[in-house]
Protein backbone atom coordinates (compact mmCIF):
# COMPACT_ATOMS: atom_id res chain seq x y z
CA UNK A 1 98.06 78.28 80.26
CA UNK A 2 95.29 80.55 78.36
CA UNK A 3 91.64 79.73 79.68
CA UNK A 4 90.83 81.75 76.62
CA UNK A 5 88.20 83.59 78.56
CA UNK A 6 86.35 80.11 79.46
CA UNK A 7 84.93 79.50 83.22
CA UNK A 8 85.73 76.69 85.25
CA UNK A 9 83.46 75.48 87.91
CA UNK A 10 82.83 73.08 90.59
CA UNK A 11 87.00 72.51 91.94
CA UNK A 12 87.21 71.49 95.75
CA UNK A 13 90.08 71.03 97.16
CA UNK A 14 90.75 69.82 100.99
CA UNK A 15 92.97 71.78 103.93
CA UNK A 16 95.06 68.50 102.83
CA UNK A 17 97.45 70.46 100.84
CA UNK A 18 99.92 73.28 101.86
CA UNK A 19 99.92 74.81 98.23
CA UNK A 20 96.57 74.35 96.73
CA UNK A 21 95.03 76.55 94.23
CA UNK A 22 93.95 76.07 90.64
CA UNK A 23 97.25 75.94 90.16
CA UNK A 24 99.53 75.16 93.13
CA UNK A 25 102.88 76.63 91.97
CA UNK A 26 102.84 79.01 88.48
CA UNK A 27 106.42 79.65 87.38
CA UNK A 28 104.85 80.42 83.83
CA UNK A 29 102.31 81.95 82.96
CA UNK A 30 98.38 82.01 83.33
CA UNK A 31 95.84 84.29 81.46
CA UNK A 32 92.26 84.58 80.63
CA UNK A 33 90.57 82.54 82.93
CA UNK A 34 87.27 82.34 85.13
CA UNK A 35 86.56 80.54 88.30
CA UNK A 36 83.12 80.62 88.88
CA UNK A 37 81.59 79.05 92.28
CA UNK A 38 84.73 76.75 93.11
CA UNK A 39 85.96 75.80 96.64
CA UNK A 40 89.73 75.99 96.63
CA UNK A 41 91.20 75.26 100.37
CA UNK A 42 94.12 74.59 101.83
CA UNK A 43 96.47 75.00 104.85
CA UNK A 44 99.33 77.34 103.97
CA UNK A 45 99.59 79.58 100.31
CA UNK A 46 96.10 79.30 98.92
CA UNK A 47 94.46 81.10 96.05
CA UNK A 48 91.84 80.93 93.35
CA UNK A 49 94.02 80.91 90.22
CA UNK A 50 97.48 79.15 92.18
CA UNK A 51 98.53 79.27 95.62
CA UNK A 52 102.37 80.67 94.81
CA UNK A 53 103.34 83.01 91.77
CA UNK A 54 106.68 83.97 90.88
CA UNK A 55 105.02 84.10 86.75
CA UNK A 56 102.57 85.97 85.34
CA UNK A 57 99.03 86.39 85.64
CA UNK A 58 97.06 88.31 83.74
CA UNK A 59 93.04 88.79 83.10
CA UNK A 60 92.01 85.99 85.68
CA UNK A 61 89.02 85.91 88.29
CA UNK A 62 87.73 84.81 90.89
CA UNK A 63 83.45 84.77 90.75
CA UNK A 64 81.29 83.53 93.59
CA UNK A 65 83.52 81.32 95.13
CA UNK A 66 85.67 80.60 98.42
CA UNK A 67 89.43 80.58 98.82
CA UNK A 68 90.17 79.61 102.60
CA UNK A 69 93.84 78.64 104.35
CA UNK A 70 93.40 76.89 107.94
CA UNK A 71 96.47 75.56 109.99
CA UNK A 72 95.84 75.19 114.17
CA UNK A 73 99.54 74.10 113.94
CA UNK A 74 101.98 76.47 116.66
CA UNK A 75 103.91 78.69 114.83
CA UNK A 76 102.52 78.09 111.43
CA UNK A 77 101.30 80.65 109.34
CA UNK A 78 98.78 81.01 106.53
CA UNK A 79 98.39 83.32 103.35
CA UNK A 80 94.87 83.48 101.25
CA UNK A 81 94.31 85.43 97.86
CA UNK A 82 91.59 85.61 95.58
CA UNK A 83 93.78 85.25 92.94
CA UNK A 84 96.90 84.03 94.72
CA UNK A 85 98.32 83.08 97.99
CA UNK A 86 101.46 84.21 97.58
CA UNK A 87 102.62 86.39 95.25
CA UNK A 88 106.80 87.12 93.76
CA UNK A 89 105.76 87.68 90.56
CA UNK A 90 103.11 90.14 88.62
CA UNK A 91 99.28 90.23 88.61
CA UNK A 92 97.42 91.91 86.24
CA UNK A 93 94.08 92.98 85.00
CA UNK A 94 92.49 90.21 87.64
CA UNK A 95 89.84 90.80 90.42
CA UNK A 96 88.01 88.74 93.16
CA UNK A 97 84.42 88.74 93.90
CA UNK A 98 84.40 85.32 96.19
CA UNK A 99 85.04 85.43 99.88
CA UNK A 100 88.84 85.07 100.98
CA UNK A 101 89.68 83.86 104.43
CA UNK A 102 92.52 82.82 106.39
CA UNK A 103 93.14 81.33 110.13
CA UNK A 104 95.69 79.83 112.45
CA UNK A 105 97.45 79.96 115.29
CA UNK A 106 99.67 81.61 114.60
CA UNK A 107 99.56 84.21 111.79
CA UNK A 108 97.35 84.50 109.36
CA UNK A 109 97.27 86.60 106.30
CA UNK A 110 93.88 87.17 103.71
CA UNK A 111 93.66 89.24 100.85
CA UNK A 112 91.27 89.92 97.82
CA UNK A 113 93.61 89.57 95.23
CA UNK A 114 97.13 88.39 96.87
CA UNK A 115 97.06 87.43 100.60
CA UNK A 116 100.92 87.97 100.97
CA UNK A 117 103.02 89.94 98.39
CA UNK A 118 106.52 89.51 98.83
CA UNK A 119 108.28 90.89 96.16
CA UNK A 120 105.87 91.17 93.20
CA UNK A 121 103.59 93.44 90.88
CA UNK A 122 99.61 93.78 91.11
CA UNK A 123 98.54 96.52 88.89
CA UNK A 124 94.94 97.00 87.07
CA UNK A 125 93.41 94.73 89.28
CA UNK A 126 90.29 94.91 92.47
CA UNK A 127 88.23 92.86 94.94
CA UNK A 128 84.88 93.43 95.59
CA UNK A 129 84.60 90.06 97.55
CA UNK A 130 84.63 89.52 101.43
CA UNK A 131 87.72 89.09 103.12
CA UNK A 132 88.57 87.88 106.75
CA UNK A 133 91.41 86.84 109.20
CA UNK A 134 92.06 85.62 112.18
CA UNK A 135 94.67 84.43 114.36
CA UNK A 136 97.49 85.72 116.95
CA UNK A 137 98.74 87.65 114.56
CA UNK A 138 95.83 88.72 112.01
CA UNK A 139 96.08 90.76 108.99
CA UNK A 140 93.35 91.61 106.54
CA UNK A 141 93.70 93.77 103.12
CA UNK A 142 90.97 94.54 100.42
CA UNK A 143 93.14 94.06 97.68
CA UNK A 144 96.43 92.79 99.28
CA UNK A 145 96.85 91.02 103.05
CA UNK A 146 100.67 91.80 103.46
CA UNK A 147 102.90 93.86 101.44
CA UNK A 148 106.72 94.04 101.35
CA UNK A 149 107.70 94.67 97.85
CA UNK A 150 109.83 97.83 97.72
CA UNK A 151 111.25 96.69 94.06
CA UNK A 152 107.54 96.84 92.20
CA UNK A 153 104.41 99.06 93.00
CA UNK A 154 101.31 98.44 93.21
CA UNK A 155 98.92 100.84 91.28
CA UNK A 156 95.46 101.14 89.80
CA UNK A 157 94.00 99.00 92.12
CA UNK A 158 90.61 99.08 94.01
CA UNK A 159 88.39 97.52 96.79
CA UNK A 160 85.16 97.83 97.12
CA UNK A 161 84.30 94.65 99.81
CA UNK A 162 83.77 94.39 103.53
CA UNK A 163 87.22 93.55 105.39
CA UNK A 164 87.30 92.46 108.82
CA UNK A 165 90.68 91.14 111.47
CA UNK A 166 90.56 89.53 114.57
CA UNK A 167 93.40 88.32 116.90
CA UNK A 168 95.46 89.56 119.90
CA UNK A 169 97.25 91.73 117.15
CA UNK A 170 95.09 92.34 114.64
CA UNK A 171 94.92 95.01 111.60
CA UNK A 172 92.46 95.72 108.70
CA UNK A 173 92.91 97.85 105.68
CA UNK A 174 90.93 98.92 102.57
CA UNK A 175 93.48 98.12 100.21
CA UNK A 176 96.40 97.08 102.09
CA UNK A 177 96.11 95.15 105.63
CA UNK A 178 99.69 95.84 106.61
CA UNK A 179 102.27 97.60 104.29
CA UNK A 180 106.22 96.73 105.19
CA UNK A 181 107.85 98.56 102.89
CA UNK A 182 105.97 98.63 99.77
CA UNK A 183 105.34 101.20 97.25
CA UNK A 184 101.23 101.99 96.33
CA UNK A 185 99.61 104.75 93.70
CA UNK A 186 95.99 105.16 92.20
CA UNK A 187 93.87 102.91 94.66
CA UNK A 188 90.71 103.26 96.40
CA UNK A 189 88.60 101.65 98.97
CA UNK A 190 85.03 102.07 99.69
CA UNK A 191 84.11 98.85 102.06
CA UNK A 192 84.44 99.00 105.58
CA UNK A 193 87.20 97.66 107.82
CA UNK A 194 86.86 96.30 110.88
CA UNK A 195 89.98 95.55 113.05
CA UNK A 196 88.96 93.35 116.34
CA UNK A 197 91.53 92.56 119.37
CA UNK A 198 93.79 93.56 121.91
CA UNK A 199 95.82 95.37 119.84
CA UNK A 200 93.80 96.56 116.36
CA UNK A 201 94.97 98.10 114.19
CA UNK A 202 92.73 99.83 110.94
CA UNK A 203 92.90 102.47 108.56
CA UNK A 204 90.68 103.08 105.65
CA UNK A 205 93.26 102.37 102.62
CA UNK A 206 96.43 100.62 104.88
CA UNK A 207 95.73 99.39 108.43
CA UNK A 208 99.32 98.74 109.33
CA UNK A 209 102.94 100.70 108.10
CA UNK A 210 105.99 99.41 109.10
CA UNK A 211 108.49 100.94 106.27
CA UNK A 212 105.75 101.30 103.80
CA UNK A 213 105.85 105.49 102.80
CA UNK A 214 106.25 105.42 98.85
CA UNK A 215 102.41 106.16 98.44
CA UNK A 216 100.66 108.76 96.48
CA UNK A 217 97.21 109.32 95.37
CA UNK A 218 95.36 106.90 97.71
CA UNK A 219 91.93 107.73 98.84
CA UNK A 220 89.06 106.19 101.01
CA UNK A 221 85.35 106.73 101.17
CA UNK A 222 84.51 109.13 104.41
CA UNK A 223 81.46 107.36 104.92
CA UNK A 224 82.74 103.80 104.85
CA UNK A 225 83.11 101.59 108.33
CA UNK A 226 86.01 102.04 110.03
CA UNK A 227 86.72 100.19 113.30
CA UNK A 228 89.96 99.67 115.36
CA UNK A 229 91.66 100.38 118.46
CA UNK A 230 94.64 102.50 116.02
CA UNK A 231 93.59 104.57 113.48
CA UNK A 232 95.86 104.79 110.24
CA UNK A 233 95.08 107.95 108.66
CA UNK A 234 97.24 107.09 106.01
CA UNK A 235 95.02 108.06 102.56
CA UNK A 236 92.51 111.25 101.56
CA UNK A 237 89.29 110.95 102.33
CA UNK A 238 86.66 111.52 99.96
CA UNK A 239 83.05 112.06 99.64
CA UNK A 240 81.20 109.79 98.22
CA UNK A 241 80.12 112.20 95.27
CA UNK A 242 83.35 113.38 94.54
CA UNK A 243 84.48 109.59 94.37
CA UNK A 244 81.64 109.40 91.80
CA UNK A 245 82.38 112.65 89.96
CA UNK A 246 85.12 112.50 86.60
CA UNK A 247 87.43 115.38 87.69
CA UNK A 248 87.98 112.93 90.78
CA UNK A 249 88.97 109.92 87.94
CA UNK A 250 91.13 112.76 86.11
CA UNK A 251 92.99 114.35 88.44
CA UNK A 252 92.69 111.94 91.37
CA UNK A 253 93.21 108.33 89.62
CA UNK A 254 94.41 108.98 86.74
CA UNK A 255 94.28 107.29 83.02
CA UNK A 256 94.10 103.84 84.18
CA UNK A 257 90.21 104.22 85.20
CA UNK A 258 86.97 105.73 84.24
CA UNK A 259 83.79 106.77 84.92
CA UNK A 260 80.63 105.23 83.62
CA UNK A 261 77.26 105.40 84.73
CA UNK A 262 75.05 104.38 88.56
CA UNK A 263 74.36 101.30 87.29
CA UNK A 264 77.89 99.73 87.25
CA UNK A 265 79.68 99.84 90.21
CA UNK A 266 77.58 102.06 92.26
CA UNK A 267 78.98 104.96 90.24
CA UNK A 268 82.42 104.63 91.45
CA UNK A 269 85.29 104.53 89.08
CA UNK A 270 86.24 101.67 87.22
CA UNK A 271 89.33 100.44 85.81
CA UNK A 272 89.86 100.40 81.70
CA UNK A 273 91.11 97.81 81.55
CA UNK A 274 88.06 95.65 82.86
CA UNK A 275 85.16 97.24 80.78
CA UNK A 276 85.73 94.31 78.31
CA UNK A 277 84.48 91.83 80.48
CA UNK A 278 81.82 93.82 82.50
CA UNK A 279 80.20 94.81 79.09
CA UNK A 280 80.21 91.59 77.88
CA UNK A 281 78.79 90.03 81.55
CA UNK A 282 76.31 92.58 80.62
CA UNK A 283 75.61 91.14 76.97
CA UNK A 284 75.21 88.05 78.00
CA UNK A 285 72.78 88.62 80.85
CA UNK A 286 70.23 90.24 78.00
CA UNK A 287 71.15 87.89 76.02
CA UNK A 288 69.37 84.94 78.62
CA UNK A 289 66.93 87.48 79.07
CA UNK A 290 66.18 87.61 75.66
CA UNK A 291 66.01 83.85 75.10
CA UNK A 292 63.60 83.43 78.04
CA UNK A 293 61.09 86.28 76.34
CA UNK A 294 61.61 84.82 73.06
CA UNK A 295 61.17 80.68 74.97
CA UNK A 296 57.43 82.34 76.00
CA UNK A 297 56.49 83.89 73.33
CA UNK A 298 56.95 80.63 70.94
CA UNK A 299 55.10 78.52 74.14
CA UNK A 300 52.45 80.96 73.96
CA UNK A 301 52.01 80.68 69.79
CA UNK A 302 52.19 77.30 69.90
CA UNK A 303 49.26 77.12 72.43
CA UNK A 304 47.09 79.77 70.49
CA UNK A 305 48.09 77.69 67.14
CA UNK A 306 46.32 74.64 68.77
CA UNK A 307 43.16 76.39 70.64
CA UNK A 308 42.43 78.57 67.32
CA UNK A 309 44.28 77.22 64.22
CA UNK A 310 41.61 78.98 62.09
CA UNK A 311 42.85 82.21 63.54
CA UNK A 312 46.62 82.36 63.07
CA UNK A 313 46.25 79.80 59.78
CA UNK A 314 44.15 82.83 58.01
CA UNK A 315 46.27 86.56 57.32
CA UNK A 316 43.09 87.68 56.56
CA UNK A 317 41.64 87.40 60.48
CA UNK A 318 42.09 90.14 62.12
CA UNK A 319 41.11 88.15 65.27
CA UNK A 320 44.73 87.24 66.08
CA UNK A 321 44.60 88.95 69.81
């Protein structure tokens, strides 16, 4: 399926469906296209573009809207994503802005891009949407809720939203909520995690590592919110100027992102491979801009060209003001 960079808007689905997304199973695969202020629930694997992957997606978003998985069932568990629910297959060049949430009874799993990755590839790809948990068992991950893909890493990937966790075992990361065993390089979080229960867990780029140790070149903002009864030091932290500064993109995050200017993400690196799209959200917001100035001005002449026709009908009159 190619969206061919078109938006889609106004999808709501109920907590009806286990597998509900967009899409609610993608074997194939699924580029360029935008959900913009869509409602996508469900009560096991939900995301924005399809609740399980084991295809591709590539250049797909989430804008503005909610992805939320809800099962009171015992011993059920649920998995949100951004993008996708579930993930055992590759993401790429994708991002959330919506909120992402998740609960149960159970466990409960919530991530900006991919709520639970089993054995799958996210590169190029960020959230900068809210995401929340709760449950028993609660996990919560900027980019990606749970991780346990030792085949594939996942690299050049950043979070910049608010995460938060709550349950009797609860943990919160910046990029990853809970990392099994899988492998992470060139990522960054600056929102703050917050890890609430009787056992919380939080860290600012992985709240949780079970088997998880293949990382490099992972940092966190110093400054950012970090809240939990364990601390997972896991990560460098930064200052926030350094974050801003181009030697950090060099040396720290290497080729896959770059530095603009304040106005776009707070100064903070971006990745490559999404200037396309920020550039052109930027076009087309002068663009409106434009056509409201341009709307006026022909109101106003057209007012002026009915109070004083002998004015604007002469070139000669300099009276035109």
């Amino acid at each position: 399926f190619n969206g061919m960079n078109h938006s889609i808007t106004g999808i709501r689905t109920d907590y009806q469906k286990e597998v509900s997304g967009l899409f609610g199973v993608n074997n194939g695969i699924i580029q360029n296209v935008k959900l913009v202020a869509n409602n996508i629930n469900g009560k096991q694997f939900v995301g924005g573009v399809a609740g399980y992957n084991s295809g591709r997606i590539e250049g797909s978003c989430n804008i503005q809207g909610s992805v939320s998985a809800e099962n009171n069932v015992e011993k059920n568990y649920v998995s949100a994503g951004g993008v996708v629910g579930m993930n055992n297959g590759t993401i790429s060049r994708s991002f959330n802005q919506g909120s992402v949430s998740s609960k149960s009874f159970s466990s409960s799993y919530a991530g900006g891009v991919v709520g639970w990755n089993i054995a799958g590839q996210i590169e190029n790809s960020y959230n900068g949407g809210l995401v929340s948990s709760q449950s028993n068992h609660s996990v919560a991950g900027g980019v990606v809720g749970v991780t346990a893909s030792s085949r594939y890493k996942m690299e050049n990937i950043y979070n910049t939203g608010s995460v938060s966790s709550r349950g009797n075992n609860s943990a919160a990361g910046g990029v990853a909520g809970l990392n099994i065993s899988g492998k992470m390089q060139y990522a960054y979080n600056i929102g703050s995690v917050i890890s609430e229960g009787n056992v919380s867990k939080a860290g600012g780029v992985v709240g949780e590592i079970w088997g998880g140790r293949g990382m490099q070149n992972i940092f966190y903002n110093i400054n950012c919110e970090i809240k939990g009864n364990t601390r997972c030091e896991e990560g460098q932290k930064i200052e926030p100027e350094d974050m801003k500064n181009e030697n950090f993109v060099t040396t720290g995050l290497g080729n896959a992102f770059i530095k603009l200017n304040e106005k776009i993400n707070d100064g903070y690196p971006i990745l490559k491979s999404s200037c396309k799209s920020i550039f052109k959200s930027m076009i087309d917001s002068y663009v409106k801009k434009l056509k409201k100035i341009q709307e006026k001005f022909y109101t106003n002449y057209d007012i002026c060209r009915r109070l004083y026709p002998q004015n604007l009908d002469d070139p000669n009159n300099n009276n035109l003001e």
